[in-house]
PDB file of N, CA and C in Angstrom:
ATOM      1  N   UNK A   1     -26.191   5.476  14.354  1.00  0.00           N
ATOM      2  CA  UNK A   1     -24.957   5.757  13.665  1.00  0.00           C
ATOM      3  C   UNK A   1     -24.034   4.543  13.692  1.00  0.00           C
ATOM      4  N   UNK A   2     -24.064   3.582  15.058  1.00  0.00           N
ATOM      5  CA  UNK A   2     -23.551   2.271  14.973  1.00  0.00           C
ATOM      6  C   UNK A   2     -23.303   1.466  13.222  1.00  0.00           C
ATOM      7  N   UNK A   3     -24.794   1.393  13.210  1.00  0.00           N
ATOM      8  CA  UNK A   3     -24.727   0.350  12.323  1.00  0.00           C
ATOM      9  C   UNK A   3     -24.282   1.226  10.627  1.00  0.00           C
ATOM     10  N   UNK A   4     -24.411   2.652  10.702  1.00  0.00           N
ATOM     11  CA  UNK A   4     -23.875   2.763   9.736  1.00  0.00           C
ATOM     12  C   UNK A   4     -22.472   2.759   9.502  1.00  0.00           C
ATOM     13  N   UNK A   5     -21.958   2.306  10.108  1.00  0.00           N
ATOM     14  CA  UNK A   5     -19.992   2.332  10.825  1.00  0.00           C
ATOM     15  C   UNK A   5     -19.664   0.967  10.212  1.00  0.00           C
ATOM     16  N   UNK A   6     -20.463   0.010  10.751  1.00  0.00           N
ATOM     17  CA  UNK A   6     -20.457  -0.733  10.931  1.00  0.00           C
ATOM     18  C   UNK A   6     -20.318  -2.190   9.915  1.00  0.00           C
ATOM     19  N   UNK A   7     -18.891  -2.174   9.724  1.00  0.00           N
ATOM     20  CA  UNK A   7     -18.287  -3.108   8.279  1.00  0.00           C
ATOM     21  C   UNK A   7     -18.154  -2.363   7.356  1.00  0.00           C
ATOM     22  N   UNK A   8     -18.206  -0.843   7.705  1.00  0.00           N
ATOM     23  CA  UNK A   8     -18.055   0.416   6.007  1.00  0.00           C
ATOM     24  C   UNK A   8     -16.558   0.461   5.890  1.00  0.00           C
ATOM     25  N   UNK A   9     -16.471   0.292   4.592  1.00  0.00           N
ATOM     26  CA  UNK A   9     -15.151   0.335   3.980  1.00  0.00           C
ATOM     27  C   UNK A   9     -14.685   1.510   4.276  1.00  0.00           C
ATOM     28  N   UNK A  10     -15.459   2.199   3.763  1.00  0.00           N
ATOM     29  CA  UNK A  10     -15.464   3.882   3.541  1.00  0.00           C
ATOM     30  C   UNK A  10     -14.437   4.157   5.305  1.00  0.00           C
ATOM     31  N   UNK A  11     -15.309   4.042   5.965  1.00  0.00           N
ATOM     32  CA  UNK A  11     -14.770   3.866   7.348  1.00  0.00           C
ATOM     33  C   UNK A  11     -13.133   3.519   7.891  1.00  0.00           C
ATOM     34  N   UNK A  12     -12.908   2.218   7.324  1.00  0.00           N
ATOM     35  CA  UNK A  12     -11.576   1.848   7.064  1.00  0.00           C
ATOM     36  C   UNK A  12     -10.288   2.785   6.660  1.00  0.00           C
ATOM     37  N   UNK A  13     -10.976   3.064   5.131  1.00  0.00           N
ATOM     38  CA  UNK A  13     -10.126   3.819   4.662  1.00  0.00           C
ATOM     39  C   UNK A  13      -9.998   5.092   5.326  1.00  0.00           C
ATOM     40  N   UNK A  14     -11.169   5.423   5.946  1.00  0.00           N
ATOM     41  CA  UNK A  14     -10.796   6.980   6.820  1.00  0.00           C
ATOM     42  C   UNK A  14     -10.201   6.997   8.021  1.00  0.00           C
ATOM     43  N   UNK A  15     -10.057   5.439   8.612  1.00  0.00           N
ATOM     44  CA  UNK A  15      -9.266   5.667   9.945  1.00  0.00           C
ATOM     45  C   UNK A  15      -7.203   5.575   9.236  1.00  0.00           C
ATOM     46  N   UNK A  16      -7.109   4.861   8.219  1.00  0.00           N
ATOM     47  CA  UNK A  16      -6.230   5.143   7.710  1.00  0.00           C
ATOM     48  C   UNK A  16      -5.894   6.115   7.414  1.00  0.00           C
ATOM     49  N   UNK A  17      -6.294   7.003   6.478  1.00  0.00           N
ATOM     50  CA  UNK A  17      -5.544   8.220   6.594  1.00  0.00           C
ATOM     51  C   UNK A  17      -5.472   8.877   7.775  1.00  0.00           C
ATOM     52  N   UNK A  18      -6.106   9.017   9.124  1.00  0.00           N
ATOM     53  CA  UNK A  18      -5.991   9.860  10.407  1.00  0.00           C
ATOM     54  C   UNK A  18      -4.948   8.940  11.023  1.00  0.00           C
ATOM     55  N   UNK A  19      -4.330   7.651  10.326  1.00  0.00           N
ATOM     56  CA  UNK A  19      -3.399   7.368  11.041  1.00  0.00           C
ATOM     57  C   UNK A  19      -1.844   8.036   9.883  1.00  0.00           C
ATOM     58  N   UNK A  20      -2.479   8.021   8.588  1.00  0.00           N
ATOM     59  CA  UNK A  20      -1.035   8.436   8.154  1.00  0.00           C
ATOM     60  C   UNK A  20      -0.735  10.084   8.856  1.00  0.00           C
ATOM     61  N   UNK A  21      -2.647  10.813   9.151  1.00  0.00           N
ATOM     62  CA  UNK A  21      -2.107  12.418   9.247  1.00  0.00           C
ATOM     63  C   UNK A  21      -1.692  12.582  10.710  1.00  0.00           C
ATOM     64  N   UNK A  22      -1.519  11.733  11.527  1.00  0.00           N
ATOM     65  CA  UNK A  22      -0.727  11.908  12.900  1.00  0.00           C
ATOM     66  C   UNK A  22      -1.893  11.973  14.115  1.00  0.00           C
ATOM     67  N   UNK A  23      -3.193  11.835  13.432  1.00  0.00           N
ATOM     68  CA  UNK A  23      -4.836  12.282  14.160  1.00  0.00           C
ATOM     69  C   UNK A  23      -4.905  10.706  15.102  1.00  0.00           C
ATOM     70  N   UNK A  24      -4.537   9.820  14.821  1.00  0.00           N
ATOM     71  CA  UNK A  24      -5.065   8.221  16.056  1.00  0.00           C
ATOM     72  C   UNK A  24      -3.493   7.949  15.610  1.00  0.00           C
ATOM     73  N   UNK A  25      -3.098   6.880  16.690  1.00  0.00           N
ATOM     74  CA  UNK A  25      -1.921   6.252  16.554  1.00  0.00           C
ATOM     75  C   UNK A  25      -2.424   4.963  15.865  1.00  0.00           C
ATOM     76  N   UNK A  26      -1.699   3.586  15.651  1.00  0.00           N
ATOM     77  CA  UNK A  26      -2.171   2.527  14.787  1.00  0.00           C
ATOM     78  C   UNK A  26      -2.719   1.547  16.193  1.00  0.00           C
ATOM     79  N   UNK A  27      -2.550   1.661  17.505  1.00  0.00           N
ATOM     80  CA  UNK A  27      -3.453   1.302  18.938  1.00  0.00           C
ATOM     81  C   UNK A  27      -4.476   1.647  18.410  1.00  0.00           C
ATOM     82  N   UNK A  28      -4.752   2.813  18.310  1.00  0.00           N
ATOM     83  CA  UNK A  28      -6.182   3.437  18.443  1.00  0.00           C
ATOM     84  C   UNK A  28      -6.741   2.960  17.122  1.00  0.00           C
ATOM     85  N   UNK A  29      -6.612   2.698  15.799  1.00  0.00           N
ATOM     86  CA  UNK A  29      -6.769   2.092  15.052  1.00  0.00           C
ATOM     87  C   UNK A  29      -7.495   1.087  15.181  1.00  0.00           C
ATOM     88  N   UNK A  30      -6.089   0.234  15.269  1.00  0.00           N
ATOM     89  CA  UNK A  30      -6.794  -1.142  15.487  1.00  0.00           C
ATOM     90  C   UNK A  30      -8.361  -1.412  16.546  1.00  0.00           C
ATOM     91  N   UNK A  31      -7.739  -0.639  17.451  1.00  0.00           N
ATOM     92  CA  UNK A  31      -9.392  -0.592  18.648  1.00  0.00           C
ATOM     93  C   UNK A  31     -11.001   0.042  17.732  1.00  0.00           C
ATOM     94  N   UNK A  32     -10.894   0.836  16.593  1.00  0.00           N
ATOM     95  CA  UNK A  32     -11.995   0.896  16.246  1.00  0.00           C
ATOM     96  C   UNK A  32     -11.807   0.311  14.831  1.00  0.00           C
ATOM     97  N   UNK A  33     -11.453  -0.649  14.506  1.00  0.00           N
ATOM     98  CA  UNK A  33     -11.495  -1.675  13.372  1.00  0.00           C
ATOM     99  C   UNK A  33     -12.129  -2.853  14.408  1.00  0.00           C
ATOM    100  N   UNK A  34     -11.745  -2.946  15.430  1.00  0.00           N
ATOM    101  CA  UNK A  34     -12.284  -4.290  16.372  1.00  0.00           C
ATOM    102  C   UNK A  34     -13.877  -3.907  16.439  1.00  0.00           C
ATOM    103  N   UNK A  35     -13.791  -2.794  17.130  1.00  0.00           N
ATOM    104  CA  UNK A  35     -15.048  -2.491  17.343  1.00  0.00           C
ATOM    105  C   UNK A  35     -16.086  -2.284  16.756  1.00  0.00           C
ATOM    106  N   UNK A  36     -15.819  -2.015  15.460  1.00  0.00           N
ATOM    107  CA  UNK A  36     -16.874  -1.494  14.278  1.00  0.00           C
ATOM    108  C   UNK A  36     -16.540  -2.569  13.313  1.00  0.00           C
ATOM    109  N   UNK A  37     -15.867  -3.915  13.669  1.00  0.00           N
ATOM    110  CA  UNK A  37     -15.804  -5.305  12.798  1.00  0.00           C
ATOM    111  C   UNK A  37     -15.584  -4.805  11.479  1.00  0.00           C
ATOM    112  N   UNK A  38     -14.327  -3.633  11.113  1.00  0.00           N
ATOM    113  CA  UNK A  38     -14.010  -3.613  10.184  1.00  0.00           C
ATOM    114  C   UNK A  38     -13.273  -4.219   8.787  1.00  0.00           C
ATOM    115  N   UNK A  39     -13.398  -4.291   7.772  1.00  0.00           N
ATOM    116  CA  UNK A  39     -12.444  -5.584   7.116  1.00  0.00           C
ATOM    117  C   UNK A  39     -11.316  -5.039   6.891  1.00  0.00           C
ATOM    118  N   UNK A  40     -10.195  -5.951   6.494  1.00  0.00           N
ATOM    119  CA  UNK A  40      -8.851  -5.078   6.106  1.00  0.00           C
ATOM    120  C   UNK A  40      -8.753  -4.457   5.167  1.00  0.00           C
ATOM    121  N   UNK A  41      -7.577  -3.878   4.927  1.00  0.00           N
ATOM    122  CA  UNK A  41      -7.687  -2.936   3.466  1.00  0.00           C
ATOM    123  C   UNK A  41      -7.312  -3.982   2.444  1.00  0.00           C
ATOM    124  N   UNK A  42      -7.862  -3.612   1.323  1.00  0.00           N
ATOM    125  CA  UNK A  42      -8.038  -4.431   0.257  1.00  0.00           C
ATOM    126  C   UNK A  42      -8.826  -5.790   0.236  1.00  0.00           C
ATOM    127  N   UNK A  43      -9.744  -5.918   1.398  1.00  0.00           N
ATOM    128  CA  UNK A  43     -10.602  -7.430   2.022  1.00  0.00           C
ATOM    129  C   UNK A  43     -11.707  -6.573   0.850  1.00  0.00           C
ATOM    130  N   UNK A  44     -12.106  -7.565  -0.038  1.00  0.00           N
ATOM    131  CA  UNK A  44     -13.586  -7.582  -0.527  1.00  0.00           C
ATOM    132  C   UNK A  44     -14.723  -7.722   0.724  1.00  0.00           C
ATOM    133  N   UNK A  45     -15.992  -6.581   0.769  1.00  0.00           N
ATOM    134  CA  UNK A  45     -17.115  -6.999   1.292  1.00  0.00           C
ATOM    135  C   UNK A  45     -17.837  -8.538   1.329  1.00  0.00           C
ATOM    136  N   UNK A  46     -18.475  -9.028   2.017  1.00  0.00           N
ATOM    137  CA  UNK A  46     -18.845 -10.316   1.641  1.00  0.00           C
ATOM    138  C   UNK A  46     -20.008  -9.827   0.872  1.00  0.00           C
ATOM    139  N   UNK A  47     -20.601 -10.853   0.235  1.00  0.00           N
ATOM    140  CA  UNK A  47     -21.537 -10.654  -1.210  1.00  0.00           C
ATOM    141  C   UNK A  47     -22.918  -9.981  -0.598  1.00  0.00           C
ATOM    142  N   UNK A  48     -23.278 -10.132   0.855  1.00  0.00           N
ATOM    143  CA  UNK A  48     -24.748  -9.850   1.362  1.00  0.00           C
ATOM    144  C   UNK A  48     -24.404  -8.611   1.432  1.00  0.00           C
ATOM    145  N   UNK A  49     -23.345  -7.752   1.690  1.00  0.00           N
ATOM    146  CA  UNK A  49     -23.687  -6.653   1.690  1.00  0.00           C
ATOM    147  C   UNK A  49     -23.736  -5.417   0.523  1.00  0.00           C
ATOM    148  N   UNK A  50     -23.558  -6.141  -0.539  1.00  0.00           N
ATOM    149  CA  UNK A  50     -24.409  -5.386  -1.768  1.00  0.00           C
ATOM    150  C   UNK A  50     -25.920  -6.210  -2.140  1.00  0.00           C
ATOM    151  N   UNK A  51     -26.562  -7.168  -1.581  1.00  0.00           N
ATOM    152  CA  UNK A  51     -27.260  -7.547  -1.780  1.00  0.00           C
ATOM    153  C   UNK A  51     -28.710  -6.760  -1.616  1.00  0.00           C
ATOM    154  N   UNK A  52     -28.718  -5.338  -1.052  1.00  0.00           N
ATOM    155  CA  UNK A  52     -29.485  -5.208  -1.105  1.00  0.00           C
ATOM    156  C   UNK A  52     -30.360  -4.236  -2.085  1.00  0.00           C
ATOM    157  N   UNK A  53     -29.417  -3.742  -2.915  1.00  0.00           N
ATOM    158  CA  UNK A  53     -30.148  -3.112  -4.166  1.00  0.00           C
ATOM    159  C   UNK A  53     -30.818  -4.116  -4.803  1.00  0.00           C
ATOM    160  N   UNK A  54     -30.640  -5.099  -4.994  1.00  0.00           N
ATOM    161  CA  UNK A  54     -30.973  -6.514  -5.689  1.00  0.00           C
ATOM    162  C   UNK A  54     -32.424  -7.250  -5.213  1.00  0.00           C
ATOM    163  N   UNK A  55     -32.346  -6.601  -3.698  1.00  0.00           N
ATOM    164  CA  UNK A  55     -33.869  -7.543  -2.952  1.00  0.00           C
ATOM    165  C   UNK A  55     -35.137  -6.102  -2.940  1.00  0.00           C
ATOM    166  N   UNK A  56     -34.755  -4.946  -3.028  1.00  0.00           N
ATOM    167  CA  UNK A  56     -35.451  -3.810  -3.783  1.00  0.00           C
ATOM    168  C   UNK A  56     -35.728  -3.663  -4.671  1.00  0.00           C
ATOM    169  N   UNK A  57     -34.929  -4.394  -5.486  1.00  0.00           N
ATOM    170  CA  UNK A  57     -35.415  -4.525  -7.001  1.00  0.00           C
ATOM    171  C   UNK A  57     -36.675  -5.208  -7.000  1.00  0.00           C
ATOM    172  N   UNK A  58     -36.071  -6.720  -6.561  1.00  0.00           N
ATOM    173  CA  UNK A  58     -37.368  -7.960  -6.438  1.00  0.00           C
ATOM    174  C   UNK A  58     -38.716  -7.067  -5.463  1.00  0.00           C
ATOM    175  N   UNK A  59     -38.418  -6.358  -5.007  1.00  0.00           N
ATOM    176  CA  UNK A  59     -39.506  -6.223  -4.049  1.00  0.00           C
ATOM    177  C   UNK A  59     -40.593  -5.012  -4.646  1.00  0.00           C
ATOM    178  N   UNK A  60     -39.729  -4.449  -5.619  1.00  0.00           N
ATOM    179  CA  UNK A  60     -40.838  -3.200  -5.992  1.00  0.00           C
ATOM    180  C   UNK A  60     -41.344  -4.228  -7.722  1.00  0.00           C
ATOM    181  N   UNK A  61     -40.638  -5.116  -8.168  1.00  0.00           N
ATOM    182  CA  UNK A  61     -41.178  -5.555  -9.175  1.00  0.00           C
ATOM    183  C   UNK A  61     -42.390  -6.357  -9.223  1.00  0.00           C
ATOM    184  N   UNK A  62     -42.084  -7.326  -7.951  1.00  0.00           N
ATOM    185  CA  UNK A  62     -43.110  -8.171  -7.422  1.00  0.00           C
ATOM    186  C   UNK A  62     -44.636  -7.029  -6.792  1.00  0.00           C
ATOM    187  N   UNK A  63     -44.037  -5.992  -6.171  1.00  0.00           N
ATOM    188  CA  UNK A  63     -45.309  -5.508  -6.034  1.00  0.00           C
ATOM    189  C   UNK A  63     -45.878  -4.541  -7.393  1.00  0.00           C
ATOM    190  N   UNK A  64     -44.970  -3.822  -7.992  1.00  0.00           N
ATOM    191  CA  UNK A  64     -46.093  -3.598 -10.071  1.00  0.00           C
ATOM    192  C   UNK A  64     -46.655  -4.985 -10.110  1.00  0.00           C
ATOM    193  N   UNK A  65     -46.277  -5.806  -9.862  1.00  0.00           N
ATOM    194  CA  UNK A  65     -46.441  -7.580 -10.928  1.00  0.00           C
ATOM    195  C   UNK A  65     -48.067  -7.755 -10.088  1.00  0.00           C
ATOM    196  N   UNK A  66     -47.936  -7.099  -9.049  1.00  0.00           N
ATOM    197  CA  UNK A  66     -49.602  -7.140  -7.998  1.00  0.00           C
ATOM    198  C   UNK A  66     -50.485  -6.494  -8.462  1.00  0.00           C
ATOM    199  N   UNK A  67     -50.129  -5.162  -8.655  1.00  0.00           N
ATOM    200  CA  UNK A  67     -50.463  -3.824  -8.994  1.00  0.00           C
ATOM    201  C   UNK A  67     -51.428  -4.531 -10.224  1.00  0.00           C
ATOM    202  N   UNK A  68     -50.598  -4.809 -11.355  1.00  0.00           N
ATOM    203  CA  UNK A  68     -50.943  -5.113 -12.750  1.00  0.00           C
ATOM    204  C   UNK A  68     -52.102  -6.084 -12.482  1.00  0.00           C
ATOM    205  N   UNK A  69     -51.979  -6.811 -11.823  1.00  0.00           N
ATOM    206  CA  UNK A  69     -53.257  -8.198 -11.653  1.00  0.00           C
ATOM    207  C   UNK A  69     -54.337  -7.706 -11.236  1.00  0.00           C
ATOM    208  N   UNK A  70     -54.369  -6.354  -9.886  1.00  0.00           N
ATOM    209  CA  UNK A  70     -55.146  -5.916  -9.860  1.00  0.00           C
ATOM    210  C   UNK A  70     -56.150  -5.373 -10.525  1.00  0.00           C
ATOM    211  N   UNK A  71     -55.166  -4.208 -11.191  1.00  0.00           N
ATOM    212  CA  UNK A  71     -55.961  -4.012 -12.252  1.00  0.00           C
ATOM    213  C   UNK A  71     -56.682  -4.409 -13.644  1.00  0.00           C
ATOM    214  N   UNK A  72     -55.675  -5.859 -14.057  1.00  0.00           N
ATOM    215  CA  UNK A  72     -56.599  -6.815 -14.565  1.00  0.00           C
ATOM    216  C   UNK A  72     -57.849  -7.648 -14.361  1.00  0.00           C
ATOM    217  N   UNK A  73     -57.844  -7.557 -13.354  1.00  0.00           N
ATOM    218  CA  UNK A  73     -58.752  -8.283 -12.940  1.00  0.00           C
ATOM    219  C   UNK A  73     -60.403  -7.355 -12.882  1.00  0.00           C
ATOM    220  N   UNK A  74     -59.777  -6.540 -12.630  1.00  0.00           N
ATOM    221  CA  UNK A  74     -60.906  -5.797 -12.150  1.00  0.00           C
ATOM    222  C   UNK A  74     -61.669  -5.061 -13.700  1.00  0.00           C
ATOM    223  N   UNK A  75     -60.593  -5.243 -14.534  1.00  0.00           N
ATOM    224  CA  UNK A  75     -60.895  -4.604 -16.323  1.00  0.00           C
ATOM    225  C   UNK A  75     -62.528  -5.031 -16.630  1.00  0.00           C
ATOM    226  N   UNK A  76     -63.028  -3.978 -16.848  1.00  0.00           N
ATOM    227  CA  UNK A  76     -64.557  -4.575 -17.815  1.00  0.00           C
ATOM    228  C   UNK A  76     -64.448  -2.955 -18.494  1.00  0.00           C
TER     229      UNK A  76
END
């Protein structure tokens, strides 16, 4: 569960509102923004972490692109 915490925006924005609804004080805040290396509000993600729909892409294309040779090859 760490690592899914872990730099989520989503996250951010939810310790914010439990600080506007009276649920953590802005101490307690800040202590799990440290801890879970959260970014600030309105901080863009850095670019690697959408990167990975992008290397799934490459990775299921490259393996059809195998697939296909295979079965070329083998054609009579």
């Amino acid at each position: 569960m760490f690592f899914n915490l872990k730099g989520s925006q989503q996250f951010r924005e939810e310790i914010e509102s439990w600080v506007k609804e009276g649920i953590i004080n802005s101490e307690q805040s800040q202590k799990l923004s440290q801890k879970y290396e959260l970014p600030k509000l309105g901080e863009a993600p850095p670019f690697y972490r959408d990167s990975s729909f992008i290397l799934k892409a490459v990775a299921i294309l490259i393996g059809v692109a195998g697939l296909m040779l295979v079965i070329a090859q083998n054609w009579k």
